[in-house]
N, C-alpha and C. Protein backbone atom coordinates (compact mmCIF):
# COMPACT_ATOMS: atom_id res chain seq x y z
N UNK A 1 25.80 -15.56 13.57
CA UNK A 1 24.85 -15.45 12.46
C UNK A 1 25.53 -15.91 11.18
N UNK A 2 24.43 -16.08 10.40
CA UNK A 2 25.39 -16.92 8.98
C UNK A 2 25.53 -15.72 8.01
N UNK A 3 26.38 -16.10 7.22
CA UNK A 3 27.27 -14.77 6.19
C UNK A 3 26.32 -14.37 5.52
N UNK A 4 26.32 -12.98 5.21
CA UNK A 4 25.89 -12.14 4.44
C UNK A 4 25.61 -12.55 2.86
N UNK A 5 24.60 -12.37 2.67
CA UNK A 5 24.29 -12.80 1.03
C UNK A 5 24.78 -11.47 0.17
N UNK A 6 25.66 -11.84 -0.88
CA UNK A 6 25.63 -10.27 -1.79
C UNK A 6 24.78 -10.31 -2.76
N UNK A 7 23.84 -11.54 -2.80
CA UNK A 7 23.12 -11.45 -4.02
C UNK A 7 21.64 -10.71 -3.47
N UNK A 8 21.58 -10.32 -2.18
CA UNK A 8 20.39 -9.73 -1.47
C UNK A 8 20.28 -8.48 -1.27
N UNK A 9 19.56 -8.12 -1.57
CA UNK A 9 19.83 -6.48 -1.33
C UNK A 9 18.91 -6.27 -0.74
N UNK A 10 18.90 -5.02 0.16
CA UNK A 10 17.09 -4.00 1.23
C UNK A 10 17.35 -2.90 0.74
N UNK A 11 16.47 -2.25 0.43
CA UNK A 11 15.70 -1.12 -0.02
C UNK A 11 14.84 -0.58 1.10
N UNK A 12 15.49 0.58 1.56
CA UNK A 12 14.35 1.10 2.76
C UNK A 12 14.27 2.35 2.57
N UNK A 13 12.94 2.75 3.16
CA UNK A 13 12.06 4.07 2.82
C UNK A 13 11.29 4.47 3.72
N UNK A 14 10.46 5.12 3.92
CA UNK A 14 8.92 5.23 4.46
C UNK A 14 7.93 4.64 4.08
N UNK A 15 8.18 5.02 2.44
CA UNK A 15 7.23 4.25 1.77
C UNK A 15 5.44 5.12 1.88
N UNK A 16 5.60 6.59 2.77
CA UNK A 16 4.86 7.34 2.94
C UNK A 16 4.09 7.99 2.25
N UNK A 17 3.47 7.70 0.98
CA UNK A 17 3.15 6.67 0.08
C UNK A 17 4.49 6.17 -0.58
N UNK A 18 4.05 4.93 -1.46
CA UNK A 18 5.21 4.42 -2.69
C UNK A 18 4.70 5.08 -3.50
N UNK A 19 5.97 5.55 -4.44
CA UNK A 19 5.87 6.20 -5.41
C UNK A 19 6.17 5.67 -6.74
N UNK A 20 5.75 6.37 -7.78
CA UNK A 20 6.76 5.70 -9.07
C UNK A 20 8.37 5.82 -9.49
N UNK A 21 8.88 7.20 -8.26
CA UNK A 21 10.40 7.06 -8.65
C UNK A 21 10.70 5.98 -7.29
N UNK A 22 9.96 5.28 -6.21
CA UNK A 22 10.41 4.17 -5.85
C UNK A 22 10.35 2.97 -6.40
N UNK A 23 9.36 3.03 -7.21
CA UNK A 23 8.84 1.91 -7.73
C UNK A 23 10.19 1.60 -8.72
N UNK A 24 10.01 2.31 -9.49
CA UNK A 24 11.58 2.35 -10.50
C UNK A 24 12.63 2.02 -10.02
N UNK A 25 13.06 2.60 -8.85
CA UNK A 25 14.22 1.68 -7.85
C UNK A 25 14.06 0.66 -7.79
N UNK A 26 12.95 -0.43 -7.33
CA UNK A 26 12.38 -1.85 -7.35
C UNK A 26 12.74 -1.93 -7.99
N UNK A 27 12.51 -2.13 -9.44
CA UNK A 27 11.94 -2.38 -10.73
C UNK A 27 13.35 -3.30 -10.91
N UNK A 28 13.94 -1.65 -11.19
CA UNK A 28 15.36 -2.26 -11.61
C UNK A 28 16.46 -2.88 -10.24
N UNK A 29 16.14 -2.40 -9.04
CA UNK A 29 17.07 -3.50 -7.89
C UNK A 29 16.33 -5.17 -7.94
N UNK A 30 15.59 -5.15 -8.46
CA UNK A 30 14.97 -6.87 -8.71
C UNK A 30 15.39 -7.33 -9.71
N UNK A 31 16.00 -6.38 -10.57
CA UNK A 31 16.46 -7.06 -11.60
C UNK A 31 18.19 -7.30 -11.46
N UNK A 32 18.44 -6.92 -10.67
CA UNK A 32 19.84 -6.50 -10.41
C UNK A 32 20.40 -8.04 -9.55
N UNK A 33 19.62 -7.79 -8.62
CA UNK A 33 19.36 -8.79 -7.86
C UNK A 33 18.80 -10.10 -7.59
N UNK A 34 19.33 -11.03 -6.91
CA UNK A 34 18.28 -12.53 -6.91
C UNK A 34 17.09 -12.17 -5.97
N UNK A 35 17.21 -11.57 -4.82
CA UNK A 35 16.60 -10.98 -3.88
C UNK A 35 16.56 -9.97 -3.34
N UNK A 36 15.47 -9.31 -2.96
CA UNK A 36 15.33 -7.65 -2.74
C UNK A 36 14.06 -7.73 -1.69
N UNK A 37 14.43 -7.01 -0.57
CA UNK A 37 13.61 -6.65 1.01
C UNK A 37 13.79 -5.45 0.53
N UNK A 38 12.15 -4.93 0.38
CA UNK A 38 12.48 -3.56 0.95
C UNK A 38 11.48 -3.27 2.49
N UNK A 39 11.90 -2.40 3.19
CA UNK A 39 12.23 -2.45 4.32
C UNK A 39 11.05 -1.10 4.95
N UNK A 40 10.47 -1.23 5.25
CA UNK A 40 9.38 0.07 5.74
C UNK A 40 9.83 0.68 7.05
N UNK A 41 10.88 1.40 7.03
CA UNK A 41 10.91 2.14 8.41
C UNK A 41 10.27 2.74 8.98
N UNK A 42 9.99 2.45 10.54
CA UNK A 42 8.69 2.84 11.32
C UNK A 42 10.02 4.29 12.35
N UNK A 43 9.81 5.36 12.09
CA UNK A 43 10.49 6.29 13.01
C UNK A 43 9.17 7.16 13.98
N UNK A 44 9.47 6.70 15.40
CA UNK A 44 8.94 7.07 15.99
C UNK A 44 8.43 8.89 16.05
N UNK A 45 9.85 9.79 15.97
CA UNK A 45 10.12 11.06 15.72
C UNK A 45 9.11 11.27 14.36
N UNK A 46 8.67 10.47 13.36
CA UNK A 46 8.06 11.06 12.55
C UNK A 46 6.14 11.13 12.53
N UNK A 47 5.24 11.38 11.66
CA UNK A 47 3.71 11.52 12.12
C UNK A 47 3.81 11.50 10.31
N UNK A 48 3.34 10.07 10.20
CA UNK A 48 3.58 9.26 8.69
C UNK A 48 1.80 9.36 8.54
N UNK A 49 1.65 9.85 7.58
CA UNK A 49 -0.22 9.58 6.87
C UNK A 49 -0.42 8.18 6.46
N UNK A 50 0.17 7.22 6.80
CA UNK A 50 -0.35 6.16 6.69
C UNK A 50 0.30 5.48 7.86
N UNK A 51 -0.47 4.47 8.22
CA UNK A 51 -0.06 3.59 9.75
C UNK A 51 0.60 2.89 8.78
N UNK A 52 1.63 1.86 9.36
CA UNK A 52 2.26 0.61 9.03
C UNK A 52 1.79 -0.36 8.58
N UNK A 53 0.96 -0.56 8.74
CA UNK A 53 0.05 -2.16 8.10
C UNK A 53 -0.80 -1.32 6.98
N UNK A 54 -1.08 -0.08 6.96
CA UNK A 54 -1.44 0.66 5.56
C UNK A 54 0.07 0.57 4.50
N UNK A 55 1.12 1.44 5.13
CA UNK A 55 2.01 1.32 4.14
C UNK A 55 2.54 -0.64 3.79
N UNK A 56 2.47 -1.23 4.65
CA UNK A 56 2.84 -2.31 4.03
C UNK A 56 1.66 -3.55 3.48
N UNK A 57 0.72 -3.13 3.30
CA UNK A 57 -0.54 -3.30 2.57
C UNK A 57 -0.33 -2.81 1.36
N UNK A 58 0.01 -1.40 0.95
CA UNK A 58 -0.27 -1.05 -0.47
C UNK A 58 1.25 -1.34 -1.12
N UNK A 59 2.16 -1.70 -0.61
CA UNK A 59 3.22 -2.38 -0.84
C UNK A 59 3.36 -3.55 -1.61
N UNK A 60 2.97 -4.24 -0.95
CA UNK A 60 2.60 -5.97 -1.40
C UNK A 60 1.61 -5.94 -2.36
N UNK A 61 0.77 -5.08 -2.47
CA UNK A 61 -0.21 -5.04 -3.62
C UNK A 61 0.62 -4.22 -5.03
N UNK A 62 1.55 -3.34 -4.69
CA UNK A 62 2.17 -2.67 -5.21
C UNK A 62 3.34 -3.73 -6.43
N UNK A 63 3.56 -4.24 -5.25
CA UNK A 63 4.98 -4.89 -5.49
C UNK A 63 4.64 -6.42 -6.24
N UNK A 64 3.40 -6.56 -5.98
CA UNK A 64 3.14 -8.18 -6.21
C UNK A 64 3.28 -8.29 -7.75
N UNK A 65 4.07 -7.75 -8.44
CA UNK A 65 4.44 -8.93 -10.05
C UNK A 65 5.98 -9.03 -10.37
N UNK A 66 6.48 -9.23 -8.92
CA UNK A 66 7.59 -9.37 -8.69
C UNK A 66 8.17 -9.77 -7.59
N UNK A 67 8.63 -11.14 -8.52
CA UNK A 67 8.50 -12.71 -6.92
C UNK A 67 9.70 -12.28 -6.18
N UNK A 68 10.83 -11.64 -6.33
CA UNK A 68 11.90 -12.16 -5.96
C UNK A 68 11.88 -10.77 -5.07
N UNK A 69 10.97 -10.02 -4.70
CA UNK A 69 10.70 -8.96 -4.07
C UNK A 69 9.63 -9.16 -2.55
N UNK A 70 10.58 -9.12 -1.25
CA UNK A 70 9.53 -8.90 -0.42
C UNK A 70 9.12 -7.63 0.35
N UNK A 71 8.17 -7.79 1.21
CA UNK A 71 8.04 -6.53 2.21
C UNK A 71 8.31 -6.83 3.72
N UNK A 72 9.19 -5.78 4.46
CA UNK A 72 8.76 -6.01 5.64
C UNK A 72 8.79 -4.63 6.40
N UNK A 73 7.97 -4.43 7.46
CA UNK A 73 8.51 -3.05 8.70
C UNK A 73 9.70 -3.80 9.78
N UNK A 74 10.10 -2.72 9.96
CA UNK A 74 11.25 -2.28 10.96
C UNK A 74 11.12 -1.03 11.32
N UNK A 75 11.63 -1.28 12.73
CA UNK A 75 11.88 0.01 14.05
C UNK A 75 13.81 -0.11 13.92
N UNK A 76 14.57 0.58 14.42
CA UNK A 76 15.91 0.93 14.78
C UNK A 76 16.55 1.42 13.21
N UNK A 77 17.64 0.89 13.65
CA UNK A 77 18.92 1.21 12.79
C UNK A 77 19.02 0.43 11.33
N UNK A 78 19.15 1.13 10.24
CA UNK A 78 18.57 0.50 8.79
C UNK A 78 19.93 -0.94 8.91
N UNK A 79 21.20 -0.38 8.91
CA UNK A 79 22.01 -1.56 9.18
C UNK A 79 22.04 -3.07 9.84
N UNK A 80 21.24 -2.14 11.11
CA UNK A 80 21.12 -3.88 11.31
C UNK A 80 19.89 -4.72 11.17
N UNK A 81 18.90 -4.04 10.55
CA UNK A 81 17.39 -4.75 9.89
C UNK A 81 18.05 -5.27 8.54
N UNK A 82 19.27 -4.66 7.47
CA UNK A 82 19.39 -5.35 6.52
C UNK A 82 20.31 -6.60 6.91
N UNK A 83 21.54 -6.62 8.01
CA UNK A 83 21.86 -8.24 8.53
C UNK A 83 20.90 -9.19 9.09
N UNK A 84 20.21 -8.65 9.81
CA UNK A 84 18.98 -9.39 10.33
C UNK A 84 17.90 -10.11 8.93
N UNK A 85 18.41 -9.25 7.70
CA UNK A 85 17.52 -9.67 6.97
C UNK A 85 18.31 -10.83 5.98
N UNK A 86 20.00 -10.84 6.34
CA UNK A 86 21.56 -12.23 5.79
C UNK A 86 21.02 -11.17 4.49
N UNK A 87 21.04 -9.63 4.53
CA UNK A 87 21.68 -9.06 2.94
C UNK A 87 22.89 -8.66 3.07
N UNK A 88 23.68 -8.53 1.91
CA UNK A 88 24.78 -7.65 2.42
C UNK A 88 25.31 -6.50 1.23
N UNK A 89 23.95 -6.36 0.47
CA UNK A 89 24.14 -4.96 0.28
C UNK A 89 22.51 -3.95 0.46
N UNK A 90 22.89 -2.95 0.78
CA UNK A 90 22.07 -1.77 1.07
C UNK A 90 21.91 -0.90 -0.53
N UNK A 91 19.98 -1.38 -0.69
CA UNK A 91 20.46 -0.12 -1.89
C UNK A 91 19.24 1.02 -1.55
N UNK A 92 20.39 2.00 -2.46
CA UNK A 92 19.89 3.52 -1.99
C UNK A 92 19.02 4.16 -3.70
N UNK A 93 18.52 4.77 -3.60
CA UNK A 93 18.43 5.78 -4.72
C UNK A 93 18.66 7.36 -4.64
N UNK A 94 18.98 7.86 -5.39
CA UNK A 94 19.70 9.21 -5.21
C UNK A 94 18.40 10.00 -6.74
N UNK A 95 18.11 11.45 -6.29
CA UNK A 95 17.53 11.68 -7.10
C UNK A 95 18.42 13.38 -7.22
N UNK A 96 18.88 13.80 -6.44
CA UNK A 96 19.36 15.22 -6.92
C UNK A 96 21.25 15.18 -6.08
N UNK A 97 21.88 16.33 -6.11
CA UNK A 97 23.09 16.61 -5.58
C UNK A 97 22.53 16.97 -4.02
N UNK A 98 21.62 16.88 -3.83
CA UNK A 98 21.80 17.49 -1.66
C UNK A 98 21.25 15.46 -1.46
N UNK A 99 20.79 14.55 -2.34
CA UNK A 99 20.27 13.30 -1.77
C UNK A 99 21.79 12.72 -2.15
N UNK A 100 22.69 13.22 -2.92
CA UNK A 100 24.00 12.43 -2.57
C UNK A 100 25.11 13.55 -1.61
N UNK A 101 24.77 14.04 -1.70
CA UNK A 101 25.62 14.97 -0.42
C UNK A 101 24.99 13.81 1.32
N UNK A 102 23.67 14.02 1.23
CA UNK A 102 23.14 12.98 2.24
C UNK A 102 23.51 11.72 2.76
N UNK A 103 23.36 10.98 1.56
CA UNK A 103 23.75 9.45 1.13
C UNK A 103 24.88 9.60 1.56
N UNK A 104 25.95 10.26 0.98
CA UNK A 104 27.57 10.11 0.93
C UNK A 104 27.94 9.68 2.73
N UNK A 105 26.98 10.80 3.47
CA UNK A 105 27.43 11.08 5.13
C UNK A 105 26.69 9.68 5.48
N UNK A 106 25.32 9.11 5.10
CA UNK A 106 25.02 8.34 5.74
C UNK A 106 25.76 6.76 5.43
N UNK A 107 26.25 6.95 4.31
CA UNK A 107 26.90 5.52 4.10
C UNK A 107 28.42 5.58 4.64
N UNK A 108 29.10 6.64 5.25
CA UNK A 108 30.28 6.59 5.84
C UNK A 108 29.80 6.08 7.25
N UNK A 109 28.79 6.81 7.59
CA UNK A 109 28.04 6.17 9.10
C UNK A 109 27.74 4.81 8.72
N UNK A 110 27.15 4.25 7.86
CA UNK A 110 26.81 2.87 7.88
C UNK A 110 27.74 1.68 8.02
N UNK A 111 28.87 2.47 6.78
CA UNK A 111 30.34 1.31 6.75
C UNK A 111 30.90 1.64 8.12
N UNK A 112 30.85 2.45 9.27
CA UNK A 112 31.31 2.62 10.48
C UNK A 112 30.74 0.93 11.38
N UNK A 113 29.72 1.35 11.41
CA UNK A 113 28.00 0.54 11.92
C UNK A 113 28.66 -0.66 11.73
N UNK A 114 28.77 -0.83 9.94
CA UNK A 114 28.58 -2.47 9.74
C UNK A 114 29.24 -2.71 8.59
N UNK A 115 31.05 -3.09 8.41
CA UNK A 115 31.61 -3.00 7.58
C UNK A 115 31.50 -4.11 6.49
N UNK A 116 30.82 -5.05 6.64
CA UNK A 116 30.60 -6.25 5.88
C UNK A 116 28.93 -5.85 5.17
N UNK A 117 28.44 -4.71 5.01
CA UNK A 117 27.23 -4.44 4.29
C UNK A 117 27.61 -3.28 3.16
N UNK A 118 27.50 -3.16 2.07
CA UNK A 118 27.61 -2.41 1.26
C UNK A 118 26.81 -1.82 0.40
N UNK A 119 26.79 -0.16 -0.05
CA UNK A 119 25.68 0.30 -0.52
C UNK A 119 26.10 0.75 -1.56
N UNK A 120 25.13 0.18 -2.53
CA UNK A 120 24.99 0.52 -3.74
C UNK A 120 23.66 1.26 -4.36
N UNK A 121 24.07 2.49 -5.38
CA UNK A 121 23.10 3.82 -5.67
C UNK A 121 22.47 3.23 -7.11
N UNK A 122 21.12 3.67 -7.09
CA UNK A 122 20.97 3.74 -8.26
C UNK A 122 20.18 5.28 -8.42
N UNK A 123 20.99 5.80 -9.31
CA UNK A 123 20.21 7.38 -9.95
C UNK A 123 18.16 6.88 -10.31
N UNK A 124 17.77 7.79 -10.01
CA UNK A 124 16.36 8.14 -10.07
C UNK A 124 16.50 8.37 -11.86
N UNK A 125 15.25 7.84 -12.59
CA UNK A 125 14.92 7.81 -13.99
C UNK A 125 14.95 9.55 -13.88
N UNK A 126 15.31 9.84 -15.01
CA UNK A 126 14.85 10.94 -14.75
C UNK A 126 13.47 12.02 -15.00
N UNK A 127 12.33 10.75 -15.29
CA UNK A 127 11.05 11.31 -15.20
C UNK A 127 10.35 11.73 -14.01
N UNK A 128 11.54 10.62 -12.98
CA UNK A 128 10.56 10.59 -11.16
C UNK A 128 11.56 11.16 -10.68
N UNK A 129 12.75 11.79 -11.02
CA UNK A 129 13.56 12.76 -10.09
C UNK A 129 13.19 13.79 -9.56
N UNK A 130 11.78 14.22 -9.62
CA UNK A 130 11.65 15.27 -9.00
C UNK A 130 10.34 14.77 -7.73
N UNK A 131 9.84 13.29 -8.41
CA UNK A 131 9.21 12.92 -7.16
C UNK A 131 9.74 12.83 -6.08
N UNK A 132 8.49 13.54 -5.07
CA UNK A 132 8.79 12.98 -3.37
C UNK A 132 7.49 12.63 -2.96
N UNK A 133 7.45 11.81 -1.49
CA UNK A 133 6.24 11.86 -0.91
C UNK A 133 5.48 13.28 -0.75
N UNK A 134 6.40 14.17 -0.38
CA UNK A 134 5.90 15.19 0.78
C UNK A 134 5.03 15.73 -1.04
N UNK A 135 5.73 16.04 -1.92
CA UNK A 135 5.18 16.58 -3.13
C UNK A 135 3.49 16.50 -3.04
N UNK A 136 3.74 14.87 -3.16
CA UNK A 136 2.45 13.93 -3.81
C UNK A 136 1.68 14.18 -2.56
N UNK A 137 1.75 14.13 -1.48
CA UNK A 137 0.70 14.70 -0.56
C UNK A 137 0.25 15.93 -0.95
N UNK A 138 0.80 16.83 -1.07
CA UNK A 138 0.52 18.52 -1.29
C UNK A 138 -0.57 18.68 -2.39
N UNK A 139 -0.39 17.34 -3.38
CA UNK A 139 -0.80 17.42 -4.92
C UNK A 139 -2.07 16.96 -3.98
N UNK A 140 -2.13 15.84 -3.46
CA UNK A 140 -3.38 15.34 -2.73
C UNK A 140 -4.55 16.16 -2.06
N UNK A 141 -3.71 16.79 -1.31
CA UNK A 141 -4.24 17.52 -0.58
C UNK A 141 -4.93 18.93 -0.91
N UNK A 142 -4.45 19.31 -1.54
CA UNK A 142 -4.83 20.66 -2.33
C UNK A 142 -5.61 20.40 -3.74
N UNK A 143 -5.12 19.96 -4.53
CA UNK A 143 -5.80 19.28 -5.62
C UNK A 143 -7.64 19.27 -5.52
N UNK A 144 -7.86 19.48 -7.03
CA UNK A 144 -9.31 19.31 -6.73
C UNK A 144 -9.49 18.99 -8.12
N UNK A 145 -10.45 18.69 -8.43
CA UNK A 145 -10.95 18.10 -9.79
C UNK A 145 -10.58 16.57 -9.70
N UNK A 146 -9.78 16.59 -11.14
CA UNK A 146 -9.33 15.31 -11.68
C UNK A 146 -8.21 14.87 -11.07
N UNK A 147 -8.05 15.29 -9.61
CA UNK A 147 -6.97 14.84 -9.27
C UNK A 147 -5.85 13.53 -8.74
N UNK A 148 -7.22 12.84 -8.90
CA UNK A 148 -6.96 11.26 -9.21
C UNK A 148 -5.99 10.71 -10.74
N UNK A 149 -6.49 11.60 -11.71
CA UNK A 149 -5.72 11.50 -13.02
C UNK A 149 -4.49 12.15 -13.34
N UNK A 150 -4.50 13.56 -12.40
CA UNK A 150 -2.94 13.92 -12.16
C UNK A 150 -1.98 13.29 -11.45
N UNK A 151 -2.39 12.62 -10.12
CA UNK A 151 -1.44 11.49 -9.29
C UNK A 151 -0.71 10.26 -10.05
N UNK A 152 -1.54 10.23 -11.43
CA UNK A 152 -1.17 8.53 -11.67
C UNK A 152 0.24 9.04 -12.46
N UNK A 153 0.58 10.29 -12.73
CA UNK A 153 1.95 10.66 -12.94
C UNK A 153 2.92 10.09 -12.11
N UNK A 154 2.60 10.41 -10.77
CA UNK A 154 3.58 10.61 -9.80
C UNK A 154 2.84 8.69 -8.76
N UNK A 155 2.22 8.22 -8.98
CA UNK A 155 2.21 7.09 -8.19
C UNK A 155 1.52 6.23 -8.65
N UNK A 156 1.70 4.46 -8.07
CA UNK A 156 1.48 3.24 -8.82
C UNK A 156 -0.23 3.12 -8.58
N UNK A 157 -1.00 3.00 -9.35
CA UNK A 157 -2.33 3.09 -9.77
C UNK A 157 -2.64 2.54 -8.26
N UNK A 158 -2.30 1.45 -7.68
CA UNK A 158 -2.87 0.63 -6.01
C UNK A 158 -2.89 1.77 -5.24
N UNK A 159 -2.30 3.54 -5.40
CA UNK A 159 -1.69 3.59 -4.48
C UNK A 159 -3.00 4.76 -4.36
N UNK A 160 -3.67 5.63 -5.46
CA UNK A 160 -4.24 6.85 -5.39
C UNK A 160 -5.31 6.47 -4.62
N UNK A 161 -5.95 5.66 -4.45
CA UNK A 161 -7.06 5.90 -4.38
C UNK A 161 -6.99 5.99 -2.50
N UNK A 162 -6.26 5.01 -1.83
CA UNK A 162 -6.15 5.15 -0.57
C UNK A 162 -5.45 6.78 -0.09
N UNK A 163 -5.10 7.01 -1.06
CA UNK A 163 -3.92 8.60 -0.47
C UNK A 163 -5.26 9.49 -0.85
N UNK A 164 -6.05 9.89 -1.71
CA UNK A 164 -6.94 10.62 -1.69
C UNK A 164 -8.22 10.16 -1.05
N UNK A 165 -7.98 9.35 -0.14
CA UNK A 165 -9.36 9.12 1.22
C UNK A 165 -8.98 9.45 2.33
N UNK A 166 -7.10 10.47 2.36
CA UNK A 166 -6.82 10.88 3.44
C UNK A 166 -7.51 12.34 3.71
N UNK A 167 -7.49 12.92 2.53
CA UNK A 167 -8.30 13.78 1.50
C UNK A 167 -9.48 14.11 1.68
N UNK A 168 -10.17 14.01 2.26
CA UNK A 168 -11.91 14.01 1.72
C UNK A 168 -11.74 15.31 1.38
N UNK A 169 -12.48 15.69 0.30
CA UNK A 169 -12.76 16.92 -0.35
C UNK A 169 -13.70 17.56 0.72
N UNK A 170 -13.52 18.93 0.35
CA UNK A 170 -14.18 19.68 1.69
C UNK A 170 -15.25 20.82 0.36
């Protein structure tokens, strides 16, 4: 295979919805970068509220004002979807002390994996450090009223309206 690009970076997630503290990771790894994959991991072990061609649908709509940014899904091991993808760095975002306690173990496993890929962190803004998916579902799900106008806190305007039709109000 041909050498690793360092000017490429993957970004991988669930993406179970995208959020605005992912989006912010984008934002600024596109700027960081000439090129940026981020990477939709499909884990079998998990039961994701959106199928795959949903999450990588509101992705590309998400992501689209920013060329040097693509999308793709992947099944296995994040390491070798980012060689498969000629990147050769992995970026992460970290939003509290237990997501770098995490990070720390998974990137000693990774440089094990695949010593020619390297990961680089970027800290969460600290307006979306307390975003998560699992949050923004809960907000979804429970939520009633205006709760379309409370989400646009926590996610990119493409994204509410499909996450609250998982929703139907009862």
């Amino acid at each position: 295979m041909s050498e690793l690009n360092p000017h490429h970076a993957v970004y991988v997630g669930s993406f179970d919805p995208l959020t605005l503290g992912h989006l912010d990771i984008i934002r600024r790894g596109a700027a960081l970068f000439d090129r940026l994959t981020v990477g939709i991991g499909l884990n079998p072990d998990k039961q994701p509220l959106f199928s795959p061609d949903e999450r990588e649908s509101m992705c590309r709509t998400a992501l689209a004002p920013f060329p040097n940014v693509e999308v793709k899904c992947f099944a296995g091991l994040t390491v070798n979807f980012v060689r498969e993808c000629g990147a050769a760095v992995m970026l992460r975002g970290v939003r509290t002390l237990t997501d770098i306690e995490l990070e720390f173990t998974l990137t000693l496993a990774n440089r094990a994996l695949d010593p020619a890929i390297e990961t680089v962190f970027l800290m969460a803004g600290e307006k979306y450090s307390h975003i998560s998916s699992s949050l923004i579902k809960q907000i979804a799900s429970l939520g009633r009223g205006n709760t379309s106008e409370q989400l646009k806190s926590f996610l990119p305007r493409e994204i509410i309206e499909p996450l609250l039709a998982k929703f139907p109000s009862k």
